[in-house]
Protein backbone atom coordinates (compact mmCIF):
# COMPACT_ATOMS: atom_id res chain seq x y z
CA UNK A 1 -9.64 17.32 -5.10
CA UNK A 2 -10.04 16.21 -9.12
CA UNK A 3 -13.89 15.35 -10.00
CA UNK A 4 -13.07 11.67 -10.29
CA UNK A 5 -11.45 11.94 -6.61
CA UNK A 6 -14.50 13.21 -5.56
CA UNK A 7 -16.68 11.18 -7.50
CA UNK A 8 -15.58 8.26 -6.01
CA UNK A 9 -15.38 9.77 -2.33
CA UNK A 10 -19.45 10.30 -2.69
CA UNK A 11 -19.46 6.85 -4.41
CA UNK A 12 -18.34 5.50 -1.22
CA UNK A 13 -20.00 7.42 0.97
CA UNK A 14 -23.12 6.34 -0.87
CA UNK A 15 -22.56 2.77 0.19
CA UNK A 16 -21.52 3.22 3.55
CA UNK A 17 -24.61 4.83 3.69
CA UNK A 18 -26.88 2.61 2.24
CA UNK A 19 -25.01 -0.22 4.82
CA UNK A 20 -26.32 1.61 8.03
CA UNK A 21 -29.84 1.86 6.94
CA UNK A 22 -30.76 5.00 8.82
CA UNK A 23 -32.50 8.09 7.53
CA UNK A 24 -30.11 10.43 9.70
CA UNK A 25 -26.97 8.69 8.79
CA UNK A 26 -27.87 9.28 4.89
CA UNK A 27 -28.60 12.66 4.66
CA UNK A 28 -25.40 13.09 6.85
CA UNK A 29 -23.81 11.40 4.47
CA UNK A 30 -25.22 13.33 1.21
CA UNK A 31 -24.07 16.83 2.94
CA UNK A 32 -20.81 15.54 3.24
CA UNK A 33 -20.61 14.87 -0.25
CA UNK A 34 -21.61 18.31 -1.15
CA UNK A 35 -18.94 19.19 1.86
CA UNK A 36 -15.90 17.94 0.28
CA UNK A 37 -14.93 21.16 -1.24
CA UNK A 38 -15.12 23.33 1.85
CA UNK A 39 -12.08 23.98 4.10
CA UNK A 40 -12.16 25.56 7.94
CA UNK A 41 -9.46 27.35 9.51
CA UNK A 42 -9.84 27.75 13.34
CA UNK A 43 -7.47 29.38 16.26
CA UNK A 44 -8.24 27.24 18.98
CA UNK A 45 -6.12 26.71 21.93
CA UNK A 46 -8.73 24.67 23.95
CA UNK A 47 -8.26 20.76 23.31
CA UNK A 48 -11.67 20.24 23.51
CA UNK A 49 -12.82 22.62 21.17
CA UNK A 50 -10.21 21.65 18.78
CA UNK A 51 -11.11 18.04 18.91
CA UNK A 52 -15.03 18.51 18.58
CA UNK A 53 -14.01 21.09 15.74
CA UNK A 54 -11.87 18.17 13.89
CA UNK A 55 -14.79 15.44 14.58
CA UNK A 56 -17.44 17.62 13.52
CA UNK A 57 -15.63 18.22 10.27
CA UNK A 58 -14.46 15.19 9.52
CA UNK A 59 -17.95 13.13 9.53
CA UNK A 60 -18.90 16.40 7.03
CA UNK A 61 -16.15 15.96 4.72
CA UNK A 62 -14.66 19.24 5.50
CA UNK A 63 -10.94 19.96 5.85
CA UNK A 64 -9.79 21.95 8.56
CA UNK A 65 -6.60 23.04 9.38
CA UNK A 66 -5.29 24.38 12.78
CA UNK A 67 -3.38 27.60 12.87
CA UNK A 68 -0.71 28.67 15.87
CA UNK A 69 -0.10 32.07 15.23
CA UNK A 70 -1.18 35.09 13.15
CA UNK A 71 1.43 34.62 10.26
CA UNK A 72 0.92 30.62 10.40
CA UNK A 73 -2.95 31.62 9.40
CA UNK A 74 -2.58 34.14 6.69
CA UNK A 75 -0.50 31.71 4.87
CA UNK A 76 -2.78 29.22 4.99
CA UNK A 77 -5.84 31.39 4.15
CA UNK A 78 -3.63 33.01 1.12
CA UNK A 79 -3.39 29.21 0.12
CA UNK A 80 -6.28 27.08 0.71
CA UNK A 81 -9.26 30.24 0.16
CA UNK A 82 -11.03 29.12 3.16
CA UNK A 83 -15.22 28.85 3.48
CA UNK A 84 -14.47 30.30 7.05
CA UNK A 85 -11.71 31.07 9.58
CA UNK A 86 -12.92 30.48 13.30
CA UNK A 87 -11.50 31.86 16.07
CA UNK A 88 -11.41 31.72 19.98
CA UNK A 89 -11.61 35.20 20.96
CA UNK A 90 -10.10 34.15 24.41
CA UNK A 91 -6.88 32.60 22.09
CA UNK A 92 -3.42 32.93 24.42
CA UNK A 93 -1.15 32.20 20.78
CA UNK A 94 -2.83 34.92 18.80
CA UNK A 95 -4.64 38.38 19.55
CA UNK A 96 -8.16 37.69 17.99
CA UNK A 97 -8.36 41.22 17.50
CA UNK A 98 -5.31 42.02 15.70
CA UNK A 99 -5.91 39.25 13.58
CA UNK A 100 -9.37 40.37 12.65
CA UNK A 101 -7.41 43.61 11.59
CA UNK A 102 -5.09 42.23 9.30
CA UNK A 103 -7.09 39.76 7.55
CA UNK A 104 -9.58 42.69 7.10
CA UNK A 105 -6.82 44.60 5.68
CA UNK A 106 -5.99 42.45 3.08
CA UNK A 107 -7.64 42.51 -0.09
CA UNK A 108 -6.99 38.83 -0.79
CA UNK A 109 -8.20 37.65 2.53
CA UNK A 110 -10.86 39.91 4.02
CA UNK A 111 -14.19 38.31 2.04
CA UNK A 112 -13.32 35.43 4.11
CA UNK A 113 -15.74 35.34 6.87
CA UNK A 114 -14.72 35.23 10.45
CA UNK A 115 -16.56 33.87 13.49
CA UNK A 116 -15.59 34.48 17.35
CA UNK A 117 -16.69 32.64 19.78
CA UNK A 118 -16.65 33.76 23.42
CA UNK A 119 -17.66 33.34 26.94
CA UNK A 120 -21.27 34.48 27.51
CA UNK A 121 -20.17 36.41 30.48
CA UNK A 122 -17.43 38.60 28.63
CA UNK A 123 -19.98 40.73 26.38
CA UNK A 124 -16.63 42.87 26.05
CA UNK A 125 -14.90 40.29 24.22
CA UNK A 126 -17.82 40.57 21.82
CA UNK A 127 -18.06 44.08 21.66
CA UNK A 128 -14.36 44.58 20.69
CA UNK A 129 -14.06 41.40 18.06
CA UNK A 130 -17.02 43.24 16.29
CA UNK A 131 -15.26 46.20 16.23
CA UNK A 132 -12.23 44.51 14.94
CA UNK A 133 -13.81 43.14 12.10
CA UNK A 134 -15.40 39.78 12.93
CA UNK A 135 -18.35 38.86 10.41
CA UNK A 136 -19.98 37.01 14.07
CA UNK A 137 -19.62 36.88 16.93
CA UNK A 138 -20.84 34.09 19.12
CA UNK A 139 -21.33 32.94 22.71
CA UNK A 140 -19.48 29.32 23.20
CA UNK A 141 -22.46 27.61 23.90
CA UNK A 142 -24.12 28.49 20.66
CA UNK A 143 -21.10 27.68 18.77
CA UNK A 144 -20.84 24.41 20.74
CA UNK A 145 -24.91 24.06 19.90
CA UNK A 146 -24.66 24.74 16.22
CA UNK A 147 -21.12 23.56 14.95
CA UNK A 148 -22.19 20.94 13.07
CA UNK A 149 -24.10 24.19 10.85
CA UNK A 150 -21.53 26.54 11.24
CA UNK A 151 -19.53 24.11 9.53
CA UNK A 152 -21.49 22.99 6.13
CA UNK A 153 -21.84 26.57 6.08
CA UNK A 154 -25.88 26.84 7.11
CA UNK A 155 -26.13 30.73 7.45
CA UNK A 156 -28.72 29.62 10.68
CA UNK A 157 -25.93 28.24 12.15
């Protein structure tokens, strides 16, 4: 996105703003603006997830892009630099683990950080995405709990 693009994105964001009249609203609205230039990749299989993901990320300003298989994402990481790459460690269309491996591997992608997220009750999950190379591994009620963060980037997320 060009700086006058961008510009005028915050411009408008800025009045929508200013037209709800809530204190919330507006400093959602500011860290969108400082959003814009961030883009998410997630391997998701789970509807749900996917769609809170997109939501999430859309009332930040953040791009995210869904990726099918293993191939589909390094492409898409080799083009767009993502801030992050999230992934479902209990994915059916890609082994979390191998992936972790090859975009660790690769010396263009693997200073791109990449979160797991798991079910609480499969610690193994955890212990092996670690192992593979995830930056972080999370249960899928934290990730659920602090997406909105996770998103704009908030290392407390």
């Amino acid at each position: 996105m060009d700086r006058s693009s961008r510009a005028r994105t915050i411009h408008e964001l800025t009045k929508l703003a200013r037209r709800e009249r809530t204190e919330g609203q507006l400093r959602d609205f500011a860290l969108a603006g400082e959003a814009l230039t961030r883009t998410v990749i997630a391997v998701v299989d789970d509807l749900f997830f996917a769609s809170k993901i997109r939501g999430t990320a859309e009332q930040l300003g953040v791009a995210v892009k869904f990726a099918r298989t293993a191939e589909a994402l390094a492409e898409a990481a080799r083009r767009d630099q993502p801030s992050l790459i999230i992934c479902d460690l209990h994915s059916q269309k890609v082994d979390p683990n191998e992936l972790a491996k090859q975009l660790k591997a690769d010396d263009q992608l693997r200073s791109i950080p990449l979160l797991g997220f798991f079910s609480h009750v499969q610690t193994e999950l955890q212990r092996q995405a670690e192992q593979a190379g995830f930056d972080r591994v999370i249960p899928r009620s934290a990730f659920n709990a602090h997406l909105l963060q996770i998103l704009k980037g908030d290392p407390a997320g």
